[in-house]
C-alpha atoms as a PDB file:
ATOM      1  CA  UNK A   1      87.068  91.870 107.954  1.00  0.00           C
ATOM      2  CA  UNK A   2      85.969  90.005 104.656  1.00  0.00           C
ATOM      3  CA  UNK A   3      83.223  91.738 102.600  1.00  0.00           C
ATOM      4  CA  UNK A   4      81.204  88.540 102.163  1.00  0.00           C
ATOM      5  CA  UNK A   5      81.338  85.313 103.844  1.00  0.00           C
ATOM      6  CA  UNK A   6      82.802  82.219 102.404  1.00  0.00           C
ATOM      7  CA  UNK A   7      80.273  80.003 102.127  1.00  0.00           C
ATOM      8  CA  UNK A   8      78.772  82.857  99.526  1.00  0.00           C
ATOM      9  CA  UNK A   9      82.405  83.214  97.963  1.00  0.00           C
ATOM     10  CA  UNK A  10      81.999  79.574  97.276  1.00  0.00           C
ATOM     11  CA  UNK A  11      78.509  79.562  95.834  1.00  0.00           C
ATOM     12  CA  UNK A  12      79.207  82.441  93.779  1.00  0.00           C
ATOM     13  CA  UNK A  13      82.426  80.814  92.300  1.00  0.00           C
ATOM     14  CA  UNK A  14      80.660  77.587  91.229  1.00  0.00           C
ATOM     15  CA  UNK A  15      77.982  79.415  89.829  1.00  0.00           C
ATOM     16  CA  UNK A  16      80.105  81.099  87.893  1.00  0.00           C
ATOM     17  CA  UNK A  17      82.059  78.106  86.713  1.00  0.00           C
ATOM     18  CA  UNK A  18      78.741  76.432  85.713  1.00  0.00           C
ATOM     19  CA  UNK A  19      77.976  79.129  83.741  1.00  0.00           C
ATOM     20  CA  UNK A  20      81.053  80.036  81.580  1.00  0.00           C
ATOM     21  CA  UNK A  21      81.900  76.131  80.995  1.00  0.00           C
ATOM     22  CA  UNK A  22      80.095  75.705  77.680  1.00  0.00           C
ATOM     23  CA  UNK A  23      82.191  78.713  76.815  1.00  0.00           C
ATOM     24  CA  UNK A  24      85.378  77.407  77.862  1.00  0.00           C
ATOM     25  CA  UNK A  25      85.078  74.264  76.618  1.00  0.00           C
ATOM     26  CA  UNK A  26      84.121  75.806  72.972  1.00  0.00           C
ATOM     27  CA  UNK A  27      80.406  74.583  73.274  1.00  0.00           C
ATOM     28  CA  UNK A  28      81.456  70.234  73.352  1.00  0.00           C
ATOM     29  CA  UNK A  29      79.644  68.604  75.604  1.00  0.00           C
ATOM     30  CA  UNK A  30      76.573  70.543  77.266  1.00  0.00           C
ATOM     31  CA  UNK A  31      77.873  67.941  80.461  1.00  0.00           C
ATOM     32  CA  UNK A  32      80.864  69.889  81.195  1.00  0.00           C
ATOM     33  CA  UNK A  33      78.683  72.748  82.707  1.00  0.00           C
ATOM     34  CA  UNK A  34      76.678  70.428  84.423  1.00  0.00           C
ATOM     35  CA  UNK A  35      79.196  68.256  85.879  1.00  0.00           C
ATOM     36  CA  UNK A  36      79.397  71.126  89.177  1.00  0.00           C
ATOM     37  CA  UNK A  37      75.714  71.113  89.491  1.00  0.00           C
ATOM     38  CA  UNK A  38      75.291  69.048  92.215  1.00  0.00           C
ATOM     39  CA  UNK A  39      78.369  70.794  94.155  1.00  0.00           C
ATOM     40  CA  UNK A  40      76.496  74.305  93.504  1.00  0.00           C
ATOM     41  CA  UNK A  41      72.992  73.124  94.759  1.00  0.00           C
ATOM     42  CA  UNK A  42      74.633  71.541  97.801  1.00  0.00           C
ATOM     43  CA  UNK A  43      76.971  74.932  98.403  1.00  0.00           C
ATOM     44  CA  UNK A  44      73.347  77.339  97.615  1.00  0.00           C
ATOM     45  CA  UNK A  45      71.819  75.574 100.390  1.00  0.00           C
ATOM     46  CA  UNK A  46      74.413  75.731 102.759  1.00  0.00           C
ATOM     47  CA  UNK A  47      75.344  79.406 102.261  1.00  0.00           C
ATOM     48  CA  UNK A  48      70.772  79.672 102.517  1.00  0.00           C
ATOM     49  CA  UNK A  49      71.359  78.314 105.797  1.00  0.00           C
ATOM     50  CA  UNK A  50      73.868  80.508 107.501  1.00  0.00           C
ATOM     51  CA  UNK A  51      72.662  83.484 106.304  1.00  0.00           C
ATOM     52  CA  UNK A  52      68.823  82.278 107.520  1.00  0.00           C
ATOM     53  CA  UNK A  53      70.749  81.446 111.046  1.00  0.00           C
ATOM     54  CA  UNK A  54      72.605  85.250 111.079  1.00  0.00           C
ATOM     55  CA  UNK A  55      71.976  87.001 114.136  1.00  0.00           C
ATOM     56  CA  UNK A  56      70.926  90.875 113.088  1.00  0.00           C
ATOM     57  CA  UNK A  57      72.404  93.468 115.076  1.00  0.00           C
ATOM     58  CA  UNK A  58      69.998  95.043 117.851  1.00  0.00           C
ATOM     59  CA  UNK A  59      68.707  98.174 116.954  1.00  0.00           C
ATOM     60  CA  UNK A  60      70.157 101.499 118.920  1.00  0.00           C
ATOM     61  CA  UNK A  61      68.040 102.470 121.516  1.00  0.00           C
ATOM     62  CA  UNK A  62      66.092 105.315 121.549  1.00  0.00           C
ATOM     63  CA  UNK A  63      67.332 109.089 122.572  1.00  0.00           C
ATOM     64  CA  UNK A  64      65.739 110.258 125.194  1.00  0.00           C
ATOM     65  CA  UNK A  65      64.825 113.271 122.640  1.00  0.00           C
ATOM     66  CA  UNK A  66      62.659 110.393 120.403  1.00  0.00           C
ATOM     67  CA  UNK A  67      61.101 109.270 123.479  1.00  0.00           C
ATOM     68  CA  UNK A  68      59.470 112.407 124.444  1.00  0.00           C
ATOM     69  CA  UNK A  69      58.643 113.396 120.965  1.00  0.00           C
ATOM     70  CA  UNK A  70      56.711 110.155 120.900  1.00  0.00           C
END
């Protein structure tokens, strides 16, 4: 079982690459961060969607306990 799902993987790793470019690249051209922008806008969204489409677990039922206390 994977901790996170991909599509966040993904997001996370081209957000990361966008950031430390500038740093990598010794602070040249301000571009080479923002040449994966696009990519990482189009990756946010996706990974928005499938977590906004995640079915959440039903809640346990009730103990019978709960139910007369209530």
């Amino acid at each position: 079982m994977q901790r996170y799902p991909d599509d966040f993987v993904m997001a996370l790793s081209l957000f990361l690459a966008h950031w430390i470019a500038p740093s990598v690249t010794k602070g040249e051209p301000p571009q080479a961060g923002d040449a994966g922008a696009p990519a990482l806008q189009v990756q946010i969204a996706i990974a928005k969607a499938a977590a906004a489409n995640e079915e959440q677990p039903d809640e346990p039922p009730n103990s019978e306990f709960e139910r007369d206390r209530g």
